[in-house]
N, C-alpha and C. Protein backbone atom coordinates (compact mmCIF):
# COMPACT_ATOMS: atom_id res chain seq x y z
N UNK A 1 39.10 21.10 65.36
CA UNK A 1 39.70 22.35 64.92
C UNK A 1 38.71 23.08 64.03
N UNK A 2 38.92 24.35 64.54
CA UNK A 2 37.29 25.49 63.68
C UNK A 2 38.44 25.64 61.98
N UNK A 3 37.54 25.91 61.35
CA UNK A 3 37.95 26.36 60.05
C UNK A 3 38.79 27.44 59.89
N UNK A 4 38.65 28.42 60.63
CA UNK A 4 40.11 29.75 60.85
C UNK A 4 41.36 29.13 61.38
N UNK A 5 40.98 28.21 62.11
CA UNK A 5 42.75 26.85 62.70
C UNK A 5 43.06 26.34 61.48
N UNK A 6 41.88 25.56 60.46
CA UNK A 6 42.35 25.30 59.76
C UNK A 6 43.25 26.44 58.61
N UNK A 7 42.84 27.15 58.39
CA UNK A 7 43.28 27.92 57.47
C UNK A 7 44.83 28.12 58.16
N UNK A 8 44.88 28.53 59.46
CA UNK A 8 46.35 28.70 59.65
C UNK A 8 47.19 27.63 59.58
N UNK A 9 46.90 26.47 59.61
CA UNK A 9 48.08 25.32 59.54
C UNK A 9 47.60 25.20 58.45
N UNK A 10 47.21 25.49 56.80
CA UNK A 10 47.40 25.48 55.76
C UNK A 10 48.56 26.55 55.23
N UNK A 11 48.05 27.93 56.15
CA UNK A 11 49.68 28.55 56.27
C UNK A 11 50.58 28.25 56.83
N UNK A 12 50.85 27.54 57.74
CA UNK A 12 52.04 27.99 58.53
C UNK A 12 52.52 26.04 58.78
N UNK A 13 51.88 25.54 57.58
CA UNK A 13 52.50 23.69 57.48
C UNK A 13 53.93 24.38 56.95
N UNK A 14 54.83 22.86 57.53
CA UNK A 14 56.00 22.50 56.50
C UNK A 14 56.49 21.98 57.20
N UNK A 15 58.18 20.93 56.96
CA UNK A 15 58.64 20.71 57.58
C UNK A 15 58.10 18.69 57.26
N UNK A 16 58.87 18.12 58.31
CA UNK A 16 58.11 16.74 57.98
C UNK A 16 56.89 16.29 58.32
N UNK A 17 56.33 15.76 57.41
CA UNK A 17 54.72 15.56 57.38
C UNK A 17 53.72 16.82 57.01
N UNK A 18 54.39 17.74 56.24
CA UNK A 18 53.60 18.87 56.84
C UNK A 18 52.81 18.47 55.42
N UNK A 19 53.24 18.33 54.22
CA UNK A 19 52.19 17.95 53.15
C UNK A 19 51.06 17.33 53.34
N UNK A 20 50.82 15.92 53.92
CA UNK A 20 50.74 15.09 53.97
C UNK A 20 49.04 15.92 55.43
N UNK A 21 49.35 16.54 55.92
CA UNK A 21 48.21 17.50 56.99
C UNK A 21 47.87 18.62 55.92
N UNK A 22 48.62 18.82 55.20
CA UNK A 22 47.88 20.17 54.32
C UNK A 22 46.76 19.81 53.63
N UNK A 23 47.18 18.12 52.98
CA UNK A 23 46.01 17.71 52.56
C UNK A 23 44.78 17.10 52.87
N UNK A 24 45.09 17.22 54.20
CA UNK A 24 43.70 16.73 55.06
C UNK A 24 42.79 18.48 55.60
N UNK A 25 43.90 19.06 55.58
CA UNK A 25 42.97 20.19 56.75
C UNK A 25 42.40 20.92 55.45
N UNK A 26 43.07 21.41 54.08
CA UNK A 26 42.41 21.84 53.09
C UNK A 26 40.56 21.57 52.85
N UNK A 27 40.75 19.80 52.98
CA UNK A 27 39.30 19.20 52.67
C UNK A 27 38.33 19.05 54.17
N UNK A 28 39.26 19.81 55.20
CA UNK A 28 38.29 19.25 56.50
C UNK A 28 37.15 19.97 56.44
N UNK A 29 36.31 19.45 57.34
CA UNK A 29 34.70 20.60 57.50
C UNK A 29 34.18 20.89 58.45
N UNK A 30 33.85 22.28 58.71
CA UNK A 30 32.60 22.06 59.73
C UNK A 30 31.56 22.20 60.18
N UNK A 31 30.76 21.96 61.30
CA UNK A 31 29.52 21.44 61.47
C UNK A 31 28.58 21.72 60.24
N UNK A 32 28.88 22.38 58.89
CA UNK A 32 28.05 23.55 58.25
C UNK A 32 28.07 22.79 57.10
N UNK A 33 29.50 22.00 56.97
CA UNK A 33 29.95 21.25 56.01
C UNK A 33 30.70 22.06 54.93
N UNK A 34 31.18 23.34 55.60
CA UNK A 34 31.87 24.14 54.56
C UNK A 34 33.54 23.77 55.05
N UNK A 35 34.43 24.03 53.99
CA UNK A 35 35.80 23.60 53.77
C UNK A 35 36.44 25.03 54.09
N UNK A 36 37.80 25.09 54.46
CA UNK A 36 38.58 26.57 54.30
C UNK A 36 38.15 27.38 53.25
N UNK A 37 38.00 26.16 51.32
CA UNK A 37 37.80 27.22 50.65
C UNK A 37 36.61 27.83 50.31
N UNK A 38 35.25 27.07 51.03
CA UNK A 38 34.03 27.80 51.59
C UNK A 38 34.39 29.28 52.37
N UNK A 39 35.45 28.82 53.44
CA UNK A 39 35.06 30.27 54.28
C UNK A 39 36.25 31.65 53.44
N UNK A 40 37.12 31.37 52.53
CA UNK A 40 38.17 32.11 51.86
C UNK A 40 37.15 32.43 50.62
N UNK A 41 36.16 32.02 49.95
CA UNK A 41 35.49 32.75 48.94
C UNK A 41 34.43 33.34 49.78
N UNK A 42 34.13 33.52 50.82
CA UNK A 42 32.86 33.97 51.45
C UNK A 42 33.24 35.54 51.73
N UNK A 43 35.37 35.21 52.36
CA UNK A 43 35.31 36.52 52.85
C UNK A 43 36.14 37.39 51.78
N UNK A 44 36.00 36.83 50.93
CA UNK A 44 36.82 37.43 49.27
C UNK A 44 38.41 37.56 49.43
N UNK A 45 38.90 36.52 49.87
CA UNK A 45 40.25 36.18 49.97
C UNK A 45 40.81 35.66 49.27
N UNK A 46 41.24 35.92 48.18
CA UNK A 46 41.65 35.62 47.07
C UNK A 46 42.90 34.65 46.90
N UNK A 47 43.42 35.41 47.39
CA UNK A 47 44.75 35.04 47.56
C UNK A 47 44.65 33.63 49.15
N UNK A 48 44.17 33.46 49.66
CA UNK A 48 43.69 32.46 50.38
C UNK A 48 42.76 30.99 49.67
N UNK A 49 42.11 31.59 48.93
CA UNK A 49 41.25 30.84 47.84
C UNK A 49 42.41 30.03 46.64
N UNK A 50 43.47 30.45 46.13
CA UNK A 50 44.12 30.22 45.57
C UNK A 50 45.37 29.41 46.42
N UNK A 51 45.56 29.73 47.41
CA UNK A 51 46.87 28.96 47.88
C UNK A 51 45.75 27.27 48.40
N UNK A 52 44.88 27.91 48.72
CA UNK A 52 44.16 26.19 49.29
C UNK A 52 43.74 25.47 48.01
N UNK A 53 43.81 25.94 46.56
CA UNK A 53 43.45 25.30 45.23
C UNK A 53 44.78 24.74 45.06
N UNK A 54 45.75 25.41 45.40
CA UNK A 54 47.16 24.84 45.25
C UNK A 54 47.46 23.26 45.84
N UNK A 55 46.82 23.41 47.08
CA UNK A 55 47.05 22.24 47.81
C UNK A 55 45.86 21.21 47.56
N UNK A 56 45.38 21.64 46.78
CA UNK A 56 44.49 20.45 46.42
C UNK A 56 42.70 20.23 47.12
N UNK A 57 42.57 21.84 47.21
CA UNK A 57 41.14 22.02 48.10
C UNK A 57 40.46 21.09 46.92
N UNK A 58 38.93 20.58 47.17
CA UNK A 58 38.28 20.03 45.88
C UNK A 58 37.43 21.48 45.76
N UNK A 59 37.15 21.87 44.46
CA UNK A 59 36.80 23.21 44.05
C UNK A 59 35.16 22.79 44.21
N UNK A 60 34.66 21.81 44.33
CA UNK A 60 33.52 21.28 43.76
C UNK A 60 32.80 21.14 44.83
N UNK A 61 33.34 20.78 46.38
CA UNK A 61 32.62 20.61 47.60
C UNK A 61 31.72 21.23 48.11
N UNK A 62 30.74 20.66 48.23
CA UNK A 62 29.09 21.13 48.93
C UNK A 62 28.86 21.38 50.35
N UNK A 63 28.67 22.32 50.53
CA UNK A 63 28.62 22.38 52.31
C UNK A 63 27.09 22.19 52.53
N UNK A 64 26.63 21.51 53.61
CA UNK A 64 24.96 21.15 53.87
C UNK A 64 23.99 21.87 53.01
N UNK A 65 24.25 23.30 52.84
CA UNK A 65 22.63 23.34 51.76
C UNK A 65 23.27 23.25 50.24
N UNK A 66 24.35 22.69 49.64
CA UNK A 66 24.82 22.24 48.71
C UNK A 66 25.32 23.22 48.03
N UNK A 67 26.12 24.19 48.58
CA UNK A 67 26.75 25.68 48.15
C UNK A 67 28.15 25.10 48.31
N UNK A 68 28.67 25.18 46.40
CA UNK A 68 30.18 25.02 46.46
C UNK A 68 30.51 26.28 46.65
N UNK A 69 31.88 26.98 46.82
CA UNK A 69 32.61 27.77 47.33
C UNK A 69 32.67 28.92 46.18
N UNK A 70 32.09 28.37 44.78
CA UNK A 70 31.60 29.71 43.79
C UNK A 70 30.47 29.95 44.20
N UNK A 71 29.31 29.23 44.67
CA UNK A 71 28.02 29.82 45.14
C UNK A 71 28.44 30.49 46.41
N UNK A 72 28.96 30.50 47.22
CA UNK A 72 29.35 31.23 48.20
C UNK A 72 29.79 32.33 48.18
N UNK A 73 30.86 32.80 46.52
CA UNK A 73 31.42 33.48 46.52
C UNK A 73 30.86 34.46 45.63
N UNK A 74 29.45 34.15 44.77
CA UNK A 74 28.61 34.88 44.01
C UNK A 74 27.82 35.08 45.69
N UNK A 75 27.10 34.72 46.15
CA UNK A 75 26.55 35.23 47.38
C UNK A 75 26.97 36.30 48.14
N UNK A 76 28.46 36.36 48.53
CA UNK A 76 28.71 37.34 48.73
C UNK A 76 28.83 38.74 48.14
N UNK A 77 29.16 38.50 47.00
CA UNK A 77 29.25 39.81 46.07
C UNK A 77 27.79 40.43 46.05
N UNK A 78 26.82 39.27 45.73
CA UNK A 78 25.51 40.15 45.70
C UNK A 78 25.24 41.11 47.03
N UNK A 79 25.32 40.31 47.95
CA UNK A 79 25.34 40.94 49.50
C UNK A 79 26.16 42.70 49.28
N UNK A 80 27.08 42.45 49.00
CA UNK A 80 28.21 43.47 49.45
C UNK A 80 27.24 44.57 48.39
N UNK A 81 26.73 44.24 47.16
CA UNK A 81 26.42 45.24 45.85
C UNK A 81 25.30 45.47 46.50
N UNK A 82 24.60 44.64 47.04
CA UNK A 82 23.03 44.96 47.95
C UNK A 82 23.37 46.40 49.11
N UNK A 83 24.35 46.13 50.15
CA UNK A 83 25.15 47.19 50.66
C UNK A 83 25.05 48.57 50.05
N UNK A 84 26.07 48.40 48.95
CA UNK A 84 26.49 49.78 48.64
C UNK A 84 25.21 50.57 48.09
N UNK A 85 23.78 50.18 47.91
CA UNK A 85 22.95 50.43 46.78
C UNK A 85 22.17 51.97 48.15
């Protein structure tokens, strides 16, 4: 499952067992080694970034070149301010 699947069965869990998968797909990865809340601070989803902290994303996780999900999310901002210039 790609990381945008994951993000939707972090929305759309519940029901029996559904905890119990929230807390696996939160921490899953891929090939890149980035987590949901890698790709939710990348695309400034705030409110996505916060519901996967809820469930217990680890805030701290390194995706292959060792970018937690605040380096990802300072990366982007520079990008976007690089943009508007």
């Amino acid at each position: 499952m790609g990381v945008i699947g994951q993000l939707n069965v972090i929305r759309n869990a519940g029901g029996e067992g559904g905890e119990a998968m929230l807390v696996d797909a939160v921490n899953n990865r891929d090939p890149e080694g980035r987590a949901p809340l890698h790709i939710a601070a990348r695309a400034g989803v705030a409110d996505a970034a916060s519901a996967l902290r809820e469930r217990l994303a680890a805030p701290n996780a390194q995706d292959v070149r060792g970018d937690t999900a605040l380096h990802v999310c300072a990366g982007a901002d520079v990008a976007k301010a690089r943009k508007r210039e």
